[in-house]
Protein backbone atom coordinates (compact mmCIF):
# COMPACT_ATOMS: atom_id res chain seq x y z
CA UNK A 1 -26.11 -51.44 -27.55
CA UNK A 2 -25.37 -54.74 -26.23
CA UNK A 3 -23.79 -56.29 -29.49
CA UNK A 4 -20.48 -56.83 -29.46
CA UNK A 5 -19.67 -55.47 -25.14
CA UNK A 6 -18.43 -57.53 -22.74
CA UNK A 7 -20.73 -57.72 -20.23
CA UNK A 8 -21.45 -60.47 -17.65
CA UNK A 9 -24.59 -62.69 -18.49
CA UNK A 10 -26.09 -62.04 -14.67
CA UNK A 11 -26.19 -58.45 -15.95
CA UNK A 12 -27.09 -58.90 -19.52
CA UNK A 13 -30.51 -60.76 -18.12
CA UNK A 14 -31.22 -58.08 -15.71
CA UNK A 15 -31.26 -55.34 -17.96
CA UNK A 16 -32.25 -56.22 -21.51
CA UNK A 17 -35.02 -54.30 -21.20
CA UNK A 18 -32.97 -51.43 -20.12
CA UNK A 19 -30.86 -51.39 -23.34
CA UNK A 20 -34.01 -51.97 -25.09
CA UNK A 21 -35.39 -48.26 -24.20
CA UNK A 22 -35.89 -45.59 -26.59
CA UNK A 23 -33.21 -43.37 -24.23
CA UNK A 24 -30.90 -46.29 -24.38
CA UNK A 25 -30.65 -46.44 -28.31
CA UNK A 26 -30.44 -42.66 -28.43
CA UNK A 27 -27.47 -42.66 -25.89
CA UNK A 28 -26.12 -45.49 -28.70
CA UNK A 29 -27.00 -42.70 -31.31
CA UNK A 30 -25.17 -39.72 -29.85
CA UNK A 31 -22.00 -41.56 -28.79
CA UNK A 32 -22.05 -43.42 -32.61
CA UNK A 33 -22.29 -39.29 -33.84
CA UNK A 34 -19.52 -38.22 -31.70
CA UNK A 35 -17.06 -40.80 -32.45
CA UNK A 36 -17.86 -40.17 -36.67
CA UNK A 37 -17.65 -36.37 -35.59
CA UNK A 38 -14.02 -37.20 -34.97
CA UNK A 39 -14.70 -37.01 -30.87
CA UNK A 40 -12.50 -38.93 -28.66
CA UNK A 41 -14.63 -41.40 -25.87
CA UNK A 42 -13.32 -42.87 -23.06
CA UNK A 43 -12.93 -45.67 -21.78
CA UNK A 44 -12.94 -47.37 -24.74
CA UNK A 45 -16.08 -49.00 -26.25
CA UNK A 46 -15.05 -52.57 -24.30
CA UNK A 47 -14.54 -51.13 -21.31
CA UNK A 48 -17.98 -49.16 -20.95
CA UNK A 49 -19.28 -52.00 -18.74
CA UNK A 50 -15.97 -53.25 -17.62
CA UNK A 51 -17.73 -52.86 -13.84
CA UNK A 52 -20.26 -55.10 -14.43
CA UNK A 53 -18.33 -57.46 -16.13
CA UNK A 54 -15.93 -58.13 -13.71
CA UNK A 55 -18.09 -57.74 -10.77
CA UNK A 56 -21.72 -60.39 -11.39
CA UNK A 57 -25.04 -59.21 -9.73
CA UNK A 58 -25.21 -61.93 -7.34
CA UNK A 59 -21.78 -61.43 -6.36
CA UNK A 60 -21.65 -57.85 -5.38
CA UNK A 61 -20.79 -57.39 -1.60
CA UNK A 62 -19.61 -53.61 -1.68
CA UNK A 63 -20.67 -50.86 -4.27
CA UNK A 64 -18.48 -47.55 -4.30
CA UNK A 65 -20.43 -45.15 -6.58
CA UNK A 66 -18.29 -42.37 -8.38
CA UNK A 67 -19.55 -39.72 -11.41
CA UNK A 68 -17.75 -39.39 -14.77
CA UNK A 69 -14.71 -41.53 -15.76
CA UNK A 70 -11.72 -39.63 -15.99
CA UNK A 71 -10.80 -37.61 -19.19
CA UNK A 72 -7.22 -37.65 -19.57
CA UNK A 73 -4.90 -39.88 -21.94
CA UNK A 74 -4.97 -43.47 -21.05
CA UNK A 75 -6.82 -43.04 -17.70
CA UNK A 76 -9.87 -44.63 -17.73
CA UNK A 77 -10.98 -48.29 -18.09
CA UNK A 78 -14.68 -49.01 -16.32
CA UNK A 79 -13.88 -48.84 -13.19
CA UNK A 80 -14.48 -45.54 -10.78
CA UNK A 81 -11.28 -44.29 -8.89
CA UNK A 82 -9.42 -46.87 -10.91
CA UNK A 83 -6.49 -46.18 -13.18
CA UNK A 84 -4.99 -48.03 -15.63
CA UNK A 85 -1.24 -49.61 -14.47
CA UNK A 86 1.44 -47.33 -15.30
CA UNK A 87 -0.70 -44.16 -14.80
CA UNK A 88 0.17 -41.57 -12.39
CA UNK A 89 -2.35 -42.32 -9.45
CA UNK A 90 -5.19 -39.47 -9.53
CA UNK A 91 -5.98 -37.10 -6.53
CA UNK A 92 -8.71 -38.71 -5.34
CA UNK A 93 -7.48 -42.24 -5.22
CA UNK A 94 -4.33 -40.85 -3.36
CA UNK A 95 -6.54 -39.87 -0.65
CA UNK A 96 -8.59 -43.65 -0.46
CA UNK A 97 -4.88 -44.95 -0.16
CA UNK A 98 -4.47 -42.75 2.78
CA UNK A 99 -7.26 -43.64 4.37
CA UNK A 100 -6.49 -47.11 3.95
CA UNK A 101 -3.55 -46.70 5.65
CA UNK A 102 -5.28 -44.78 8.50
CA UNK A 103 -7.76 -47.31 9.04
CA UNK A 104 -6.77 -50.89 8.34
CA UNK A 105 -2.54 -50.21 8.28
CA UNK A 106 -2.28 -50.72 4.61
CA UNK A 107 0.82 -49.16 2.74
CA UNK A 108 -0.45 -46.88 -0.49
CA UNK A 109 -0.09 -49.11 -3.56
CA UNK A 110 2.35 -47.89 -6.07
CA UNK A 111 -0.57 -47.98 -9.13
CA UNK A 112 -4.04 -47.26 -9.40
CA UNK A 113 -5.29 -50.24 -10.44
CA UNK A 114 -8.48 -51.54 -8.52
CA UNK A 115 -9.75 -54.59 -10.63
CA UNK A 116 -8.20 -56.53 -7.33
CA UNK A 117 -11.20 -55.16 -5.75
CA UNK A 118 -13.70 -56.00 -8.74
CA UNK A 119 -13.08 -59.47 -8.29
CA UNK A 120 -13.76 -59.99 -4.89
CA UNK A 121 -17.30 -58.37 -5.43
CA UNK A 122 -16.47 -54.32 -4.93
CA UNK A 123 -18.57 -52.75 -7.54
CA UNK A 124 -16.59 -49.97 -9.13
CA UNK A 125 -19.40 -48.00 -10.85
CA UNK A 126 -19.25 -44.67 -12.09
CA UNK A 127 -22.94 -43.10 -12.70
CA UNK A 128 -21.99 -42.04 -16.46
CA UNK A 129 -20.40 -44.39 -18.29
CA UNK A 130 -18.23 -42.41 -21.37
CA UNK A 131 -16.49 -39.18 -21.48
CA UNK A 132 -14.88 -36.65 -24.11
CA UNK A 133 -11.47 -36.71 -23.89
CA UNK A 134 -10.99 -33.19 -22.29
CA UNK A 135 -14.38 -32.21 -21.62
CA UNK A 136 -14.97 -33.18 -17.91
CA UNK A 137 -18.99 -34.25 -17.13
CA UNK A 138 -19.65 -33.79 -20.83
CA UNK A 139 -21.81 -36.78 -20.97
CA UNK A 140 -23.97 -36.29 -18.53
CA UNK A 141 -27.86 -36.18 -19.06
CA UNK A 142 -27.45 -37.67 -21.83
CA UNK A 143 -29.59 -41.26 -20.33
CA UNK A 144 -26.52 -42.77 -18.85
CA UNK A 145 -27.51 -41.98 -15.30
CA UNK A 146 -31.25 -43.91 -15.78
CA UNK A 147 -29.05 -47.14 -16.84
CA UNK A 148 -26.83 -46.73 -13.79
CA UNK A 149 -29.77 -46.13 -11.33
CA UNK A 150 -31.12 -49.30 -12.57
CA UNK A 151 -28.18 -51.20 -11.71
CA UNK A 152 -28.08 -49.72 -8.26
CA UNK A 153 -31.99 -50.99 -7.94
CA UNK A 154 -30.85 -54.11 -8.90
CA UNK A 155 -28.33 -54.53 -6.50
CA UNK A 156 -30.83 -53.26 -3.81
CA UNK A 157 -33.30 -55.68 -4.30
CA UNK A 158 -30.43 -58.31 -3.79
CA UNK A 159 -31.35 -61.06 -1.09
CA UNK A 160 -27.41 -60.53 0.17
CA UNK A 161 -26.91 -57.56 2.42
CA UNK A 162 -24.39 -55.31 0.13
CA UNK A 163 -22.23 -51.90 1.29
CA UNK A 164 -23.01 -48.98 -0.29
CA UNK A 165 -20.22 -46.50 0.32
CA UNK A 166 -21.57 -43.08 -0.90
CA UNK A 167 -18.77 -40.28 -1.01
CA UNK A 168 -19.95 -37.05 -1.87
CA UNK A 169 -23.45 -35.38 -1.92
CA UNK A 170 -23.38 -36.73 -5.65
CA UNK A 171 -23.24 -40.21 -4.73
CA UNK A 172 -25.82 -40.00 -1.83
CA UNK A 173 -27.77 -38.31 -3.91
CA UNK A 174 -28.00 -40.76 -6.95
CA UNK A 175 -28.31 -43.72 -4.30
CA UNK A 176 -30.84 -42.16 -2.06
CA UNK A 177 -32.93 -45.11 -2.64
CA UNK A 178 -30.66 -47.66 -1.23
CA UNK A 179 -33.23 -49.85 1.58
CA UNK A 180 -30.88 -48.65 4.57
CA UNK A 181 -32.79 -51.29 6.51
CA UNK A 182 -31.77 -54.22 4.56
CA UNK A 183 -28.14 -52.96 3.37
CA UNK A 184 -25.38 -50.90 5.22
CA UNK A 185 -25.04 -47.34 3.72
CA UNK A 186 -21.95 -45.36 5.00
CA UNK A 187 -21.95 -41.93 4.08
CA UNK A 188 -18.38 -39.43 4.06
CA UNK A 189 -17.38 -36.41 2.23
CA UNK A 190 -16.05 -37.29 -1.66
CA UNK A 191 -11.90 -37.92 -1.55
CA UNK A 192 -11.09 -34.75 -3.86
CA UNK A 193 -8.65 -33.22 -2.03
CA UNK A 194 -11.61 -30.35 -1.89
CA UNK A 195 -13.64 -32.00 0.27
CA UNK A 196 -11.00 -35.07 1.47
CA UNK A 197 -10.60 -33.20 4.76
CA UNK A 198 -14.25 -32.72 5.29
CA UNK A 199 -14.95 -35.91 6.28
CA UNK A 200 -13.56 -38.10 4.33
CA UNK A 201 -10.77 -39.00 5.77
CA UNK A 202 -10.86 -40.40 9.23
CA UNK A 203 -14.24 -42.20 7.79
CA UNK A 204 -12.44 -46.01 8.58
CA UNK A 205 -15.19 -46.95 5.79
CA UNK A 206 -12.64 -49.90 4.83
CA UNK A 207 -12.81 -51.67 8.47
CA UNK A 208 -16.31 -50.56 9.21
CA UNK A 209 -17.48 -52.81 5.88
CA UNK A 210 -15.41 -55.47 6.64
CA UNK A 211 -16.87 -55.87 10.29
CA UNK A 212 -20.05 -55.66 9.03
CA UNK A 213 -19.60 -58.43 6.30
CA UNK A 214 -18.18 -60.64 8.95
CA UNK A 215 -21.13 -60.03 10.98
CA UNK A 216 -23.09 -61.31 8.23
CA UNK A 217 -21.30 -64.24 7.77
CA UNK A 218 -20.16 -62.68 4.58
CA UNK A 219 -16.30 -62.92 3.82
CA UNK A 220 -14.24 -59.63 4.11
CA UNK A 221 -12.84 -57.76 1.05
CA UNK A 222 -8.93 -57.90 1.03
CA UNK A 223 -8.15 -54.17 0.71
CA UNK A 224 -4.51 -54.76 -0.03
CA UNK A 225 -3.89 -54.19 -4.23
CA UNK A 226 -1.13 -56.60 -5.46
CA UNK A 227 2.19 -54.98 -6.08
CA UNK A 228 2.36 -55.96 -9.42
CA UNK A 229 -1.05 -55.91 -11.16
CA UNK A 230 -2.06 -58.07 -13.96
C-alpha cells in the first residue's frame, strides 16, 4: 500500500510493518475492488495520508482525532475538520471557529482550510482514512482503525509531551490509551452542532494547549488560518 503515497519518511519507518499486515493488504484489496466496481473514494488516493505527510512523528505537538472524512463533492483532502479552499465551511468546523473566537479572540476564517495547522505540528487525523462518496462511515471496520491506533501509539510513546484533544465519546474512546501522565489529554463534547452545546463550546481547548506548551518550553501553535490559503 505504500507504493506510489506520499507519506513522510519519519512515518514510512514507523510503520512498515503496519502496511505489511495481512489486514493492511486486504484494506488495499477492498478499496482496489471498489474503485474497479465503479465506487467513488475520497480523499483521493494521494491524499489518504496527507496527515502524516504534512505533520512528521517527531514533530507532532497537538493531535485532534476526528472519524470518517467527509463524503460530499470536493470536501475532503487528509485532514479531519479540514476542507478544501473554496468549500463551504462544514458544521462542525463552524463551531471550532467559534470557539476560537471565544477563547483566544480570533475572527472565524473565511475557508476551511487547516493545513496552516499541519505545519506547525497539529496532527489532523481522522481514525478511517477513505470514504464512499455518499455513504457516510461506510468504511469503517474495514482495518483502517488498527492503522490509525498505531499511529496514535506512536505518537504516545513520543519523548515530547504532545496534546491530545479528544472531542466526542468516539475520539476518547479510540485514544483511551493516551499515557495521561506523560501527555496532556483534554476531553469536550464533539463540535456537531448536536453535541456543540454540550460541552464543547466554552472548552478554551485552544488557550489551554497553548499554556501548556509554553510551560513545556514547547512553542505555541498559531491558531490564526491565513486569509488567503495556499
Amino acid at each position: 500500500m505504500t507504493e506510489n503515497i506520499k507519506l513522510h519518511e519519519s512515518w514510512k519507518q514507523h510503520l512498515a510493518d503496519e502496511f505489511a499486515t495481512p489486514r493492511m493488504q486486504a484494506l488495499r484489496q477492498f478499496l482496489v475492488d471498489e474503485k474497479a466496481a465503479g465506487k467513488r473514494i475520497f480523499p483521493k488516493g494521494n491524499e489518504w495520508f496527507r496527515a502524516l505527510d504534512l505533520t512528521p512523528l517527531n514533530q507532532v505537538r497537538v493531535v485532534i482525532l476526528g472519524q470518517d472524512p467527509y463524503h460530499g463533492e470536493g470536501q475532503a483532502h487528509g485532514l479531519c475538520f479540514s476542507v478544501r479552499p473554496g468549500v463551504r465551511t462544514p458544521p462542525s468546523l463552524v463551531n471550532i471557529y467559534k470557539e476560537l473566537k471565544s477563547d483566544l479572540g480570533i475572527e472565524p476564517a473565511r475557508h476551511g482550510f487547516l493545513e496552516h495547522w499541519s505545519k506547525q505540528g497539529v496532527l489532523l487525523l481522522n481514525s478511517v482514512l477513505t470514504v464512499e462518496m455518499g455513504q457516510a462511515a461506510s468504511h469503517q471496520r474495514k482495518g483502517w482503525e488498527e492503522f490509525t491506533d498505531a499511529i496514535i501509539r506512536a505518537v504516545n510513546a513520543q519523548p515530547a509531551p504532545v496534546v491530545f484533544l479528544l472531542w466526542g465519546a468516539y475520539a476518547q474512546k479510540r485514544a483511551a490509551f493516551v499515557d495521561s501522565s506523560r501527555h496532556l489529554v483534554l476531553k469536550a463534547a464533539h463540535p456537531s452542532p448536536l453535541s456543540a452545546h454540550n460541552g464543547f463550546l466554552g472548552c478554551r481547548h485552544f488557550s489551554k494547549t497553548n499554556e501548556y506548551l509554553q510551560s513545556k518550553g514547547l512553542t505555541p501553535i498559531d491558531w490564526a488560518l491565513p486569509e488567503n490559503p495556499a
